[in-house]
N, C-alpha and C. Protein backbone atom coordinates (compact mmCIF):
# COMPACT_ATOMS: atom_id res chain seq x y z
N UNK A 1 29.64 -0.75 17.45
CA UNK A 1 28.22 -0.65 17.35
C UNK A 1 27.85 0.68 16.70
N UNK A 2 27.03 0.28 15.86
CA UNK A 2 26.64 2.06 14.82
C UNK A 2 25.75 2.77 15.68
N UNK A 3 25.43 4.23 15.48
CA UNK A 3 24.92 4.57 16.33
C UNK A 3 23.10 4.48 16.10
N UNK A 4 21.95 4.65 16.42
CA UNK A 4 21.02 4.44 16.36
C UNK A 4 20.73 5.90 14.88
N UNK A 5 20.03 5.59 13.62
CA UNK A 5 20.09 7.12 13.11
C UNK A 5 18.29 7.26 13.88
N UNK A 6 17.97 8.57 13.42
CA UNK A 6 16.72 9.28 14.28
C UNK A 6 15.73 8.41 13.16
N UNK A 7 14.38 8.34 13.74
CA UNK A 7 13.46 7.83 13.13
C UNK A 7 12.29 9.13 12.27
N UNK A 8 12.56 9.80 10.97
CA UNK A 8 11.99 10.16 10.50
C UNK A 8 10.36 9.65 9.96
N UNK A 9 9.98 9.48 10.54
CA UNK A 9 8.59 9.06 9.97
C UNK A 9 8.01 10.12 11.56
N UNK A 10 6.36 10.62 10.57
CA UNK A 10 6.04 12.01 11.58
C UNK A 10 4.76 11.21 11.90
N UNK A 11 4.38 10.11 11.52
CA UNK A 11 3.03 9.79 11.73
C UNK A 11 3.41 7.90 12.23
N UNK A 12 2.09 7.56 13.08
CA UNK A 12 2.19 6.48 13.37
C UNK A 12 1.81 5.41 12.37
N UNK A 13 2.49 4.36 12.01
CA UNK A 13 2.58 3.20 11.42
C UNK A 13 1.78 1.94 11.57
N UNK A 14 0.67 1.55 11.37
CA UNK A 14 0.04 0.33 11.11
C UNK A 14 0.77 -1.06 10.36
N UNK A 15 0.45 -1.90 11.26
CA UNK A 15 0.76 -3.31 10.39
C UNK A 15 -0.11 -3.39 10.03
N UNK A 16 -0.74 -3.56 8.60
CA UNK A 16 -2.37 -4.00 8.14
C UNK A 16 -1.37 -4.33 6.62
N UNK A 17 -2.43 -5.98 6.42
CA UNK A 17 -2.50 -6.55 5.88
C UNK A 17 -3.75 -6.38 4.61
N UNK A 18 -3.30 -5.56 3.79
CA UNK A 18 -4.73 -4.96 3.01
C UNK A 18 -4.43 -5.06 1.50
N UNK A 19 -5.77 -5.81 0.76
CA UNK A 19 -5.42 -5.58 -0.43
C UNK A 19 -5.42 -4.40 -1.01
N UNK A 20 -4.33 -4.34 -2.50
CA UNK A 20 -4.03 -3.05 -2.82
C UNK A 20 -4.25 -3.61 -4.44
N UNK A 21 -3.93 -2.62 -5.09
CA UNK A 21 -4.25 -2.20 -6.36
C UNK A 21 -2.85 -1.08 -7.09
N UNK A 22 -2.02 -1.35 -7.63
CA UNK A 22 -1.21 -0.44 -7.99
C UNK A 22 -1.04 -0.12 -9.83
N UNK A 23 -1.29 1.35 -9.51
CA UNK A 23 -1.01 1.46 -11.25
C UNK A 23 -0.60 2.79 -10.96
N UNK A 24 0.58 3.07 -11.91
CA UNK A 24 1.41 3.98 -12.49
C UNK A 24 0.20 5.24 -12.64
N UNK A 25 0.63 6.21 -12.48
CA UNK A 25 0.39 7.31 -12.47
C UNK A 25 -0.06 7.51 -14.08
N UNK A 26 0.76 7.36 -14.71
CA UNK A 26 0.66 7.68 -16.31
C UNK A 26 0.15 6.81 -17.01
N UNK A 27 -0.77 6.17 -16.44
CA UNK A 27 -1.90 4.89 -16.91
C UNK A 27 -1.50 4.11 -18.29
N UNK A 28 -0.13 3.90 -18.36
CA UNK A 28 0.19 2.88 -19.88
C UNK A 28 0.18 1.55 -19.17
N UNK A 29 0.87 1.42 -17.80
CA UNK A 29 0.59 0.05 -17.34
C UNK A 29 -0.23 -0.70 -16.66
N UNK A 30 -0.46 -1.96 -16.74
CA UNK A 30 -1.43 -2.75 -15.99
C UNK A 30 -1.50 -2.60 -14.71
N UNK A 31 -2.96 -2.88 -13.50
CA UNK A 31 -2.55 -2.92 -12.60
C UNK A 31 -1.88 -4.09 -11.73
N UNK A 32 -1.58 -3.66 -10.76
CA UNK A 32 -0.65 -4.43 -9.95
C UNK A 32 -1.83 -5.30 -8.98
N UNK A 33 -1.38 -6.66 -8.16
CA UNK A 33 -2.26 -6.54 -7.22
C UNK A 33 -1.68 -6.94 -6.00
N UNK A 34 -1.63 -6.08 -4.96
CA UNK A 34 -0.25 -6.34 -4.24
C UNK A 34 -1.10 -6.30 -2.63
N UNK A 35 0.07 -6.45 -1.56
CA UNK A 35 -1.17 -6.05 -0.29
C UNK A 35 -0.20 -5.45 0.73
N UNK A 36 -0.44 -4.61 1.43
CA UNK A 36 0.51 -3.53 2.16
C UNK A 36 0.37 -3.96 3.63
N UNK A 37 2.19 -3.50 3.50
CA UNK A 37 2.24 -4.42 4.62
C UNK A 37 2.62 -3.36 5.70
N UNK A 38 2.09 -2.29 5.64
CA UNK A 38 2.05 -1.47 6.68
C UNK A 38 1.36 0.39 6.13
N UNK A 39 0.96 1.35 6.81
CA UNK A 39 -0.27 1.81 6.30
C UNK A 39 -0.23 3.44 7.35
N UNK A 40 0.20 4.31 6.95
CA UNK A 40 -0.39 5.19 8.30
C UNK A 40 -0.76 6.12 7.19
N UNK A 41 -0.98 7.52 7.85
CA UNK A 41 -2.04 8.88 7.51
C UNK A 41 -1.21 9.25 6.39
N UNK A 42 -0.04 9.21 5.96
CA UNK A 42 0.57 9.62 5.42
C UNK A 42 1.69 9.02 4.05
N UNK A 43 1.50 7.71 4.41
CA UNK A 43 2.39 6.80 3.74
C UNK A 43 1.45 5.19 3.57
N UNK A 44 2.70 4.52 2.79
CA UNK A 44 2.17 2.89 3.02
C UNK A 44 3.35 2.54 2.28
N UNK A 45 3.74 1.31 2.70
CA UNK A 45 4.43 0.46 2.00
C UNK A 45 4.15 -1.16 1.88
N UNK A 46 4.44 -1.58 0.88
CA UNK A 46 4.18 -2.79 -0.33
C UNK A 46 5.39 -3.23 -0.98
N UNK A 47 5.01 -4.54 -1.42
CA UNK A 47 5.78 -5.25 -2.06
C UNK A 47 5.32 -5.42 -3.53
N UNK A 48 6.31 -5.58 -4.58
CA UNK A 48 5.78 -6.02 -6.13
C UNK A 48 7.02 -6.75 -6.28
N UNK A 49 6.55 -7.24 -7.46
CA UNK A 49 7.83 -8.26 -7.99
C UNK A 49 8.11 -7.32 -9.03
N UNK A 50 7.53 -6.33 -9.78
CA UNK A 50 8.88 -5.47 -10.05
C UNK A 50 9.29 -4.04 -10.24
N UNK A 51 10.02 -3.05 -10.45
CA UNK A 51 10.55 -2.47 -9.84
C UNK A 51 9.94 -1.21 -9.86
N UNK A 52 9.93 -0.12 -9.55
CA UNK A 52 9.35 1.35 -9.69
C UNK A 52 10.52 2.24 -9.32
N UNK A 53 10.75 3.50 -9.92
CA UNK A 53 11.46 4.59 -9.99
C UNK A 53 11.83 4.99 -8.74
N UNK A 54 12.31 5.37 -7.71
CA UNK A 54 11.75 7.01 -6.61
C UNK A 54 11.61 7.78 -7.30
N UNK A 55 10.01 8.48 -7.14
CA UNK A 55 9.86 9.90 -7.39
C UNK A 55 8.29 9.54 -8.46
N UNK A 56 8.21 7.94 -8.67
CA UNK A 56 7.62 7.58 -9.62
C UNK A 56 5.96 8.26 -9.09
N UNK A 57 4.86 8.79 -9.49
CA UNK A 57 3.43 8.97 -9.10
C UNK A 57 2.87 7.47 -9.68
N UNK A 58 2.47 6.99 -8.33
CA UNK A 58 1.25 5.77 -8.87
C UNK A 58 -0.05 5.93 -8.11
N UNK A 59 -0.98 5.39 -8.37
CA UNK A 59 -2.15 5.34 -7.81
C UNK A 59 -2.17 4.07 -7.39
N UNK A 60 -2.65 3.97 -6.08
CA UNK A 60 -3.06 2.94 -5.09
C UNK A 60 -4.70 2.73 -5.01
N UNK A 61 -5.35 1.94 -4.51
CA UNK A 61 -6.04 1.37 -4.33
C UNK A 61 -6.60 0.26 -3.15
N UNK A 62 -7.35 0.85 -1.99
CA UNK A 62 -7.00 0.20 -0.83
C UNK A 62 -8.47 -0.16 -0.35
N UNK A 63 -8.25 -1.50 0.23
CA UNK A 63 -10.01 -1.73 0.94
C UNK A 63 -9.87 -2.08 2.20
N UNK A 64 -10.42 -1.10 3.35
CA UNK A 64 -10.55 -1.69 4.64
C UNK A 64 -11.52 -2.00 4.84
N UNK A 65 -11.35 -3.48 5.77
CA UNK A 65 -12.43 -4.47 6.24
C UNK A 65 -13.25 -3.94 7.13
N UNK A 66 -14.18 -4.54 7.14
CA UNK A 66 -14.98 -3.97 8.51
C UNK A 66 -14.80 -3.94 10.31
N UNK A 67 -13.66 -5.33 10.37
CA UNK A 67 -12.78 -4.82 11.78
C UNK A 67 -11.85 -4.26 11.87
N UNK A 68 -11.67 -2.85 10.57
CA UNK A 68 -11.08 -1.52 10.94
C UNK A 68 -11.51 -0.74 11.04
N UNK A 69 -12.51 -0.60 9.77
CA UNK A 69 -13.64 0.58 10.12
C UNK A 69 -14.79 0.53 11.00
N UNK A 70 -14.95 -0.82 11.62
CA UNK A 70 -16.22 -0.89 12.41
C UNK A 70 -17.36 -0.91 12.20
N UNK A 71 -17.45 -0.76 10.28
CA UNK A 71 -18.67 -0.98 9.69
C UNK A 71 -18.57 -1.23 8.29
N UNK A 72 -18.91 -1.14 7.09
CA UNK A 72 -18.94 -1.96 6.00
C UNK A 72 -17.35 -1.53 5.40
N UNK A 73 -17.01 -2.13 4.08
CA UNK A 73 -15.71 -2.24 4.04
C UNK A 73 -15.59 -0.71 3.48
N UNK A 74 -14.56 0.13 3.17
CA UNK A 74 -14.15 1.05 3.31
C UNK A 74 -13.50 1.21 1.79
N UNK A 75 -13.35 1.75 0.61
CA UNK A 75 -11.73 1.39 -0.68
C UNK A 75 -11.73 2.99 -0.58
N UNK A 76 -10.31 2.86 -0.66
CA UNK A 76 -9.76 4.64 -0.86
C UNK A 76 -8.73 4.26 -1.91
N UNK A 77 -8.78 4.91 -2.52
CA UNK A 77 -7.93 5.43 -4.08
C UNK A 77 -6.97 6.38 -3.72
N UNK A 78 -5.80 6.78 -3.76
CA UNK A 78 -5.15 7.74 -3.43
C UNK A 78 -4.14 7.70 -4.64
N UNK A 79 -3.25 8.96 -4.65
CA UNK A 79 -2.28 9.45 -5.62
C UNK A 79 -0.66 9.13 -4.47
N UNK A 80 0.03 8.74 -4.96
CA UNK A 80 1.20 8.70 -4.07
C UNK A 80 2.64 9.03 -4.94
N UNK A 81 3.52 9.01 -4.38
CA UNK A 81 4.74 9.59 -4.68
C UNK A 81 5.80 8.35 -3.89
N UNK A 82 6.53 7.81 -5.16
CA UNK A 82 7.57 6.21 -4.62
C UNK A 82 8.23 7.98 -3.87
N UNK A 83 9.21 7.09 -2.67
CA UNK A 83 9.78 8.00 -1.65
C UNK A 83 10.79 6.97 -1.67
N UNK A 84 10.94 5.51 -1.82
CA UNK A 84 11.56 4.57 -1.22
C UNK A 84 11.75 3.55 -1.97
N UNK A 85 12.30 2.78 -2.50
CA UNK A 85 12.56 1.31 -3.20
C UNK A 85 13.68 0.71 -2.37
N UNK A 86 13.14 -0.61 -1.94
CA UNK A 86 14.12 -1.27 -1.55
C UNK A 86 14.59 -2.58 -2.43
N UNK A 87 15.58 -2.64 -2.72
CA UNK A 87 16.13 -4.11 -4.14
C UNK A 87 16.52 -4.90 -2.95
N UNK A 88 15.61 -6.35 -3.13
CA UNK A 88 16.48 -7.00 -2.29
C UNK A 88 17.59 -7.90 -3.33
N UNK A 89 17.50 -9.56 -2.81
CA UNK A 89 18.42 -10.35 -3.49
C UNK A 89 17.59 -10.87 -4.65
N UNK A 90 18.66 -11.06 -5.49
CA UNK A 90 17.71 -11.41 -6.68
C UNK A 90 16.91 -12.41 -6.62
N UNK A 91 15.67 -12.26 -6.78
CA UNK A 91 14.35 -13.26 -7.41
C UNK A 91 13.68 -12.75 -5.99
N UNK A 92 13.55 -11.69 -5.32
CA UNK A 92 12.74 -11.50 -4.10
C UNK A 92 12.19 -10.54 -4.48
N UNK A 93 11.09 -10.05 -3.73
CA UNK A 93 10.10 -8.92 -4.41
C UNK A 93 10.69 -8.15 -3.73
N UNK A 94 10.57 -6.62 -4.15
CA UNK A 94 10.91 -5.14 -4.00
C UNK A 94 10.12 -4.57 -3.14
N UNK A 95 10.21 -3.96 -2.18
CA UNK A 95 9.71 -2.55 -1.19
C UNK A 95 9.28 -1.79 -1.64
N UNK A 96 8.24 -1.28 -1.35
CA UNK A 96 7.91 0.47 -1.66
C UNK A 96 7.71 1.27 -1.07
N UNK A 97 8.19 2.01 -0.90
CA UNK A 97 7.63 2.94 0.34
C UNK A 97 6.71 4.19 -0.77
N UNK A 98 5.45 5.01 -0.17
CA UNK A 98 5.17 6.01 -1.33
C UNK A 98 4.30 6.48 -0.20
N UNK A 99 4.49 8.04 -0.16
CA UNK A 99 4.27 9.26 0.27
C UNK A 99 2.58 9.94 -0.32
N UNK A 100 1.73 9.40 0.18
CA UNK A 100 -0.11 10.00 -0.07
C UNK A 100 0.21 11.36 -0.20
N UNK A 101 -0.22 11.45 -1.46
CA UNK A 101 -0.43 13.03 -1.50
C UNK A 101 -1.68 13.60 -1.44
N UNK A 102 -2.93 12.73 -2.13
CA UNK A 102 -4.03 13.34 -2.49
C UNK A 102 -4.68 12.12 -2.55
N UNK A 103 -6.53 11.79 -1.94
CA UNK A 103 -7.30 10.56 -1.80
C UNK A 103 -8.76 11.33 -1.72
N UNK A 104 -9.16 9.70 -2.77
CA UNK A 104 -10.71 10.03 -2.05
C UNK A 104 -11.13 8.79 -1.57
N UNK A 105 -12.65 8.49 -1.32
CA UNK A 105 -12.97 7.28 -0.80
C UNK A 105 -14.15 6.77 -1.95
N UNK A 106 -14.14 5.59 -2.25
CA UNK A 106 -14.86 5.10 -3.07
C UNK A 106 -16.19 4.76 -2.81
N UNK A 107 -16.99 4.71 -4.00
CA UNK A 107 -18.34 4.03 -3.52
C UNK A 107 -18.74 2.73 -3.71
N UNK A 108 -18.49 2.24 -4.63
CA UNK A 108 -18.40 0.67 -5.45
C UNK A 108 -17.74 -0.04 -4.32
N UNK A 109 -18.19 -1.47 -3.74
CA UNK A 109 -17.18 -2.63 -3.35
C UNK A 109 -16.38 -3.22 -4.56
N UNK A 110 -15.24 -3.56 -3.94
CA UNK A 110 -14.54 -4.39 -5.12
C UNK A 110 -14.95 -5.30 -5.73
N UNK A 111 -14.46 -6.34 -6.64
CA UNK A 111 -14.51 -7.28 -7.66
C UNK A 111 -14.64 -8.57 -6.30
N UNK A 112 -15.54 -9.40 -5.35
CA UNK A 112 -15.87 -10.41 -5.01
C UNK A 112 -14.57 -11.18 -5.43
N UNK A 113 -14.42 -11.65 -6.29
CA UNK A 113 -13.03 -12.59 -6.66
C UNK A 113 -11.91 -11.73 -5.71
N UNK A 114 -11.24 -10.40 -6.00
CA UNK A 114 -10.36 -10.05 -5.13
C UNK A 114 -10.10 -9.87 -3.71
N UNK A 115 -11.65 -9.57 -3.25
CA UNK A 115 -11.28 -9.32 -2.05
C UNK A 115 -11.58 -11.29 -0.96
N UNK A 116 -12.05 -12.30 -1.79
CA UNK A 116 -12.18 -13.22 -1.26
C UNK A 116 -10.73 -14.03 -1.16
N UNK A 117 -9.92 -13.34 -2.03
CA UNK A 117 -8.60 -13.60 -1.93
C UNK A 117 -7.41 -13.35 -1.19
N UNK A 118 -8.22 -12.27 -0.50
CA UNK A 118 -7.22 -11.50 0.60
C UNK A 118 -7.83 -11.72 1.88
N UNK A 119 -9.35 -12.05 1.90
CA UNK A 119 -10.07 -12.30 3.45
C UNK A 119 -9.07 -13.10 4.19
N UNK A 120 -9.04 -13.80 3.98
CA UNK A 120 -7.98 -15.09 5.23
C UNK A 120 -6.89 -14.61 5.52
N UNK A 121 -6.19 -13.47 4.77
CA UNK A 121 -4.91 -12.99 4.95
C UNK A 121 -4.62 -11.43 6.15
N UNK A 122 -6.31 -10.98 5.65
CA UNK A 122 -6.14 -9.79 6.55
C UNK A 122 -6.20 -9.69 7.87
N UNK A 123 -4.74 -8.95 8.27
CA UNK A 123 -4.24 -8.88 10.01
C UNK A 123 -4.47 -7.77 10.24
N UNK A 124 -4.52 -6.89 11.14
CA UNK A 124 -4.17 -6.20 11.78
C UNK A 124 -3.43 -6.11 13.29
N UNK A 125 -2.28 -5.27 12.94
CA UNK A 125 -1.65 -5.11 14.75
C UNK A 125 -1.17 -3.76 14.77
N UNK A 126 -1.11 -3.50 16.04
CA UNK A 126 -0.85 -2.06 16.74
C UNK A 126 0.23 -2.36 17.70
């Protein structure tokens, strides 16, 4: 039996089911539209179908619903840093883990088409 390794993560972890928005730091590529499948003060990780660097800067794009914030929906934009890629088996989407460095909060609601696409999907658990 291996031994347990220590759990580096300094902040607590959300399961939230949230649409996201991903584009490269260096704005040549399209965005992504992906939804994170977990979320704390400091981090988030997501899935894409394809691949990103470690170390890569992308900008995220995030909207919380109103049974997180407790009142109208919420989008924060942040700068992040890939920390993590996970490859699974081929033809499965990829992991991300990426490290928030710098955010603000938006004023605009999103595009109606996107976020009616993610309503039925969004969970939250603690």
């Amino acid at each position: 039996m291996l031994p347990q390794s220590p759990d580096r993560r300094s902040m607590r972890r959300f399961d939230m089911r949230l649409p996201a928005a991903i584009r490269l730091a260096d704005g040549k590529e399209d965005e992504f539209q992906t939804e994170t499948q977990n979320v704390s003060a400091r981090g988030v990780f997501f899935y894409l179908d394809r691949t990103l660097a470690a170390g890569s800067r992308i900008e995220v794009t995030l909207t919380f619903p109103p049974h997180v914030t407790l009142t109208d929906p919420v989008r924060v934009r942040f700068a992040a840093r890939v920390i993590r890629v996970e490859t699974p088996l081929p033809s499965a989407r990829i992991g991300v883990a990426a490290m928030i460095e710098e955010y603000e909060f938006l004023r605009s609601s999103p595009a109606p088409e996107f976020t009616a696409a993610f309503m039925q999907g969004w969970k939250m658990g603690i």
